[in-house]
N, C-alpha and C. Protein backbone atom coordinates (compact mmCIF):
# COMPACT_ATOMS: atom_id res chain seq x y z
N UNK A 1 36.83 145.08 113.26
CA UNK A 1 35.40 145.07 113.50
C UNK A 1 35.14 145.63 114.90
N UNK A 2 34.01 146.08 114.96
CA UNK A 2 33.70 146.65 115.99
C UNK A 2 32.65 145.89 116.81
N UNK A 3 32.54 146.35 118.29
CA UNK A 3 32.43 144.99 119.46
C UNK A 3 30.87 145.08 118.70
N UNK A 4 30.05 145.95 118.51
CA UNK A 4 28.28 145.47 117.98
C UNK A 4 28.47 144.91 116.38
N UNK A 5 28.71 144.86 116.01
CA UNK A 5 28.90 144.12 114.43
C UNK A 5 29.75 143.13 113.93
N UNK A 6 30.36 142.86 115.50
CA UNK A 6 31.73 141.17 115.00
C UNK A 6 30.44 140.21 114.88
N UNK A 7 30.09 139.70 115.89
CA UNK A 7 29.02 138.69 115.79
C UNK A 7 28.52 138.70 114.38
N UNK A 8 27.35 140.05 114.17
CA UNK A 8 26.89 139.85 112.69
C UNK A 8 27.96 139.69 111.39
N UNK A 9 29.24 139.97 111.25
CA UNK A 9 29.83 140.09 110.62
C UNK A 9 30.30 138.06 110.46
N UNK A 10 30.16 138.01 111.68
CA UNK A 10 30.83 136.16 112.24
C UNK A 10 29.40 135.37 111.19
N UNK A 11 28.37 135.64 111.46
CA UNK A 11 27.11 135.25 110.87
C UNK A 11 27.29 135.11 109.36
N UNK A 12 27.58 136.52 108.10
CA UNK A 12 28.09 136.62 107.51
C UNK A 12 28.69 135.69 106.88
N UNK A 13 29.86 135.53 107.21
CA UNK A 13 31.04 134.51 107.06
C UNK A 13 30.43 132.96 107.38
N UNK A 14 29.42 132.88 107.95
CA UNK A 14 29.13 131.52 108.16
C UNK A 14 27.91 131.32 107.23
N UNK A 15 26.82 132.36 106.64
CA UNK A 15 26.19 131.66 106.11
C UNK A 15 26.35 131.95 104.44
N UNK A 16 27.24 132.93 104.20
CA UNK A 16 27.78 132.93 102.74
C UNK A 16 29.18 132.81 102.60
N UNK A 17 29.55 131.22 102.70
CA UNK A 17 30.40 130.74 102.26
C UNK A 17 31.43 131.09 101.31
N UNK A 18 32.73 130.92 100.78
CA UNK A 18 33.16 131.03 99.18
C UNK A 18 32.85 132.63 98.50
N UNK A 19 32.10 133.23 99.40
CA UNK A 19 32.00 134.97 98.52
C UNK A 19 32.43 136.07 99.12
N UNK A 20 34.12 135.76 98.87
CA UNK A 20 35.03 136.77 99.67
C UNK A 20 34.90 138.35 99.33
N UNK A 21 34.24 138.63 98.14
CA UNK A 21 33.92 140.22 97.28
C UNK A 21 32.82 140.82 98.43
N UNK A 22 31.70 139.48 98.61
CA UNK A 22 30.32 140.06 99.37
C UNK A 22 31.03 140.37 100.96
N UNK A 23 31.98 139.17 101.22
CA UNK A 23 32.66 139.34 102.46
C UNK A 23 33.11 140.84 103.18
N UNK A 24 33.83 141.33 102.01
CA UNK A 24 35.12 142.23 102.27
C UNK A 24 34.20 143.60 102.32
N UNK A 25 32.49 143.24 101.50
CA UNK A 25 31.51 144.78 101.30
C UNK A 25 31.01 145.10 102.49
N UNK A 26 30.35 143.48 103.28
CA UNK A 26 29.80 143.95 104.49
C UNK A 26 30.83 144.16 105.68
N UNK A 27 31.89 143.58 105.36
CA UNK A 27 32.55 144.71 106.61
C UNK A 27 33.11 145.77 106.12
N UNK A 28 33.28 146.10 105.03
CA UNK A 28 33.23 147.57 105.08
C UNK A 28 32.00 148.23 105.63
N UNK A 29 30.67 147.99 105.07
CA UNK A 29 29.56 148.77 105.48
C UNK A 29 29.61 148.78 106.86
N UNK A 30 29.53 148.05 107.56
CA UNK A 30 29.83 147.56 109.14
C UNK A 30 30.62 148.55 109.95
N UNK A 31 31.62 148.43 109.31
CA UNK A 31 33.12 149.41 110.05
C UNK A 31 32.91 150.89 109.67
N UNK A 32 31.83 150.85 108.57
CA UNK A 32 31.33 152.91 108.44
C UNK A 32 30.11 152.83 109.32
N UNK A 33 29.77 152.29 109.48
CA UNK A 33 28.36 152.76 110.52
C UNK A 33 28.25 151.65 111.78
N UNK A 34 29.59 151.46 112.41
CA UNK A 34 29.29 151.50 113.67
C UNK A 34 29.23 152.71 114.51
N UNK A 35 29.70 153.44 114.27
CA UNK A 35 29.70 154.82 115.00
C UNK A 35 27.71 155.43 114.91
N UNK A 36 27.31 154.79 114.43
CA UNK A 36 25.82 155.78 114.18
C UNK A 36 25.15 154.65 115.10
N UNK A 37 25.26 153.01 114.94
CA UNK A 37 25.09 152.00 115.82
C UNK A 37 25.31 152.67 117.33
N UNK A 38 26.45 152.86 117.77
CA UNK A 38 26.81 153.55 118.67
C UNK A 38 25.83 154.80 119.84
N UNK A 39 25.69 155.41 118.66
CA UNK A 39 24.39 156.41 118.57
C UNK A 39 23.16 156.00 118.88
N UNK A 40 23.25 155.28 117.93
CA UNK A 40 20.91 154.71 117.84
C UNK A 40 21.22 152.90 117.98
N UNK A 41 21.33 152.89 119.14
CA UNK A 41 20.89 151.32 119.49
C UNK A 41 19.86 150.56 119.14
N UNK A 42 18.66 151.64 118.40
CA UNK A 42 17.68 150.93 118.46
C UNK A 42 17.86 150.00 117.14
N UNK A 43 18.64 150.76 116.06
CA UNK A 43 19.24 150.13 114.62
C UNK A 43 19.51 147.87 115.49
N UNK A 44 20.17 148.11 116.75
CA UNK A 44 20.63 146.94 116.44
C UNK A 44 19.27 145.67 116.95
N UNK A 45 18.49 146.71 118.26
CA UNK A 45 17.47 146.20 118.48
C UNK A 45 16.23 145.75 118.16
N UNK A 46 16.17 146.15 116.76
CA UNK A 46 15.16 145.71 115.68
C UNK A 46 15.43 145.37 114.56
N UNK A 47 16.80 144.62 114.48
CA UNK A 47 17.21 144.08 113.77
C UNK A 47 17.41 144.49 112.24
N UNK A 48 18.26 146.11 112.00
CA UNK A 48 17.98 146.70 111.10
C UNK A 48 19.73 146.37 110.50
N UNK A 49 20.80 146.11 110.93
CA UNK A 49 21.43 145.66 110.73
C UNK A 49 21.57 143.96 110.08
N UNK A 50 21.35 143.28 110.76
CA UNK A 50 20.96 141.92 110.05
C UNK A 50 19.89 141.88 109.18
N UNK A 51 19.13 142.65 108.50
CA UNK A 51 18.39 142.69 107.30
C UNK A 51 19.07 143.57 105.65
N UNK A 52 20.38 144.48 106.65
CA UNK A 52 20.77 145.16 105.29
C UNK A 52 22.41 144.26 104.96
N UNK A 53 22.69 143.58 105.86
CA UNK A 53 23.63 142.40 105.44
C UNK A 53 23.25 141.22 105.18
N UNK A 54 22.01 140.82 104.41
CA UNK A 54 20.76 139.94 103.87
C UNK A 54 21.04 140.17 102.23
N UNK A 55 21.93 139.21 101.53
CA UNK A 55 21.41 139.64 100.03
C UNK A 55 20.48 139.28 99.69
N UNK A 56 19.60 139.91 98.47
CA UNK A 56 18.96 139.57 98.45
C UNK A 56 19.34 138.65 96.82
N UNK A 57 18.66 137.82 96.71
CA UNK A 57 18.70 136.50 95.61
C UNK A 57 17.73 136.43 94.64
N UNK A 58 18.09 136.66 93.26
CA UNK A 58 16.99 136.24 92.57
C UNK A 58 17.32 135.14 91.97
N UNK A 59 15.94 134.38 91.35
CA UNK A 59 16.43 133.02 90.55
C UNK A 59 15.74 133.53 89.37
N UNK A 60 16.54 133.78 87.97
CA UNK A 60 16.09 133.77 86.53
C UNK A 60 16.17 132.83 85.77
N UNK A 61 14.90 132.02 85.34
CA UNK A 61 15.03 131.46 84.22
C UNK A 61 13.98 131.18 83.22
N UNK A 62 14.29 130.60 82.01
CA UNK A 62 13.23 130.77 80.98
C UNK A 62 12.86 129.07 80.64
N UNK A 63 11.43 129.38 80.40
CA UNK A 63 10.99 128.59 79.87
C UNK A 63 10.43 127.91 78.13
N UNK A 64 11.01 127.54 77.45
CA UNK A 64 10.68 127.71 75.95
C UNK A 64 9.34 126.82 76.27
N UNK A 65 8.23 127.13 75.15
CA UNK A 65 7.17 126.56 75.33
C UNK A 65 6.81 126.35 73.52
N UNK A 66 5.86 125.98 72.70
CA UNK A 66 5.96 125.53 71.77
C UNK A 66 3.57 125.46 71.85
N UNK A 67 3.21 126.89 70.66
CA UNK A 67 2.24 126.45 70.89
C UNK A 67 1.32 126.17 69.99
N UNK A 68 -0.22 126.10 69.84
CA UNK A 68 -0.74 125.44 69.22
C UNK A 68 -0.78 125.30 67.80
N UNK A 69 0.31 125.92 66.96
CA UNK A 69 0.88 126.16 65.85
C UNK A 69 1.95 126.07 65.86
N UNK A 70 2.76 124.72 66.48
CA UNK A 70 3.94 124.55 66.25
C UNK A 70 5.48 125.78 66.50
N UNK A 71 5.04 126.78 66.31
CA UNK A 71 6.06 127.62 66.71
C UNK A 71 6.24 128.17 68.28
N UNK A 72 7.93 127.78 68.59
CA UNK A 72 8.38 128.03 69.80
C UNK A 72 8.43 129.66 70.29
């Protein structure tokens, strides 16, 4: 890891537990674009890094319902 992306990478590891696959993606992504980090500081100063190592989560589920004619 590289010295601007250990921390976020440390973050990572601390707030997604148990998901060594998601683990092993964001430091790859990390370790290809520190060099552009490097470049455009501003990436780390507006926090454009800690939003694209953010999964994002959906929750799916269904509800059966049953209506005024008996059929579900």
């Amino acid at each position: 890891m590289g010295k601007l992306t250990d921390p976020i990478y440390k973050q990572v590891l601390e707030r997604n537990k148990g998901e060594p696959e998601f683990h092993q993606a964001v430091k790859e992504v990390l370790d290809s674009i520190e060099p552009a980090l490097e470049k455009y500081p501003e990436f780390m100063e507006n926090g454009i890094v800690e939003r694209i190592v953010e999964p994002e989560r959906v929750i799916h589920f269904r509800v059966p319902w049953v209506d005024d004619k008996g059929k579900v």
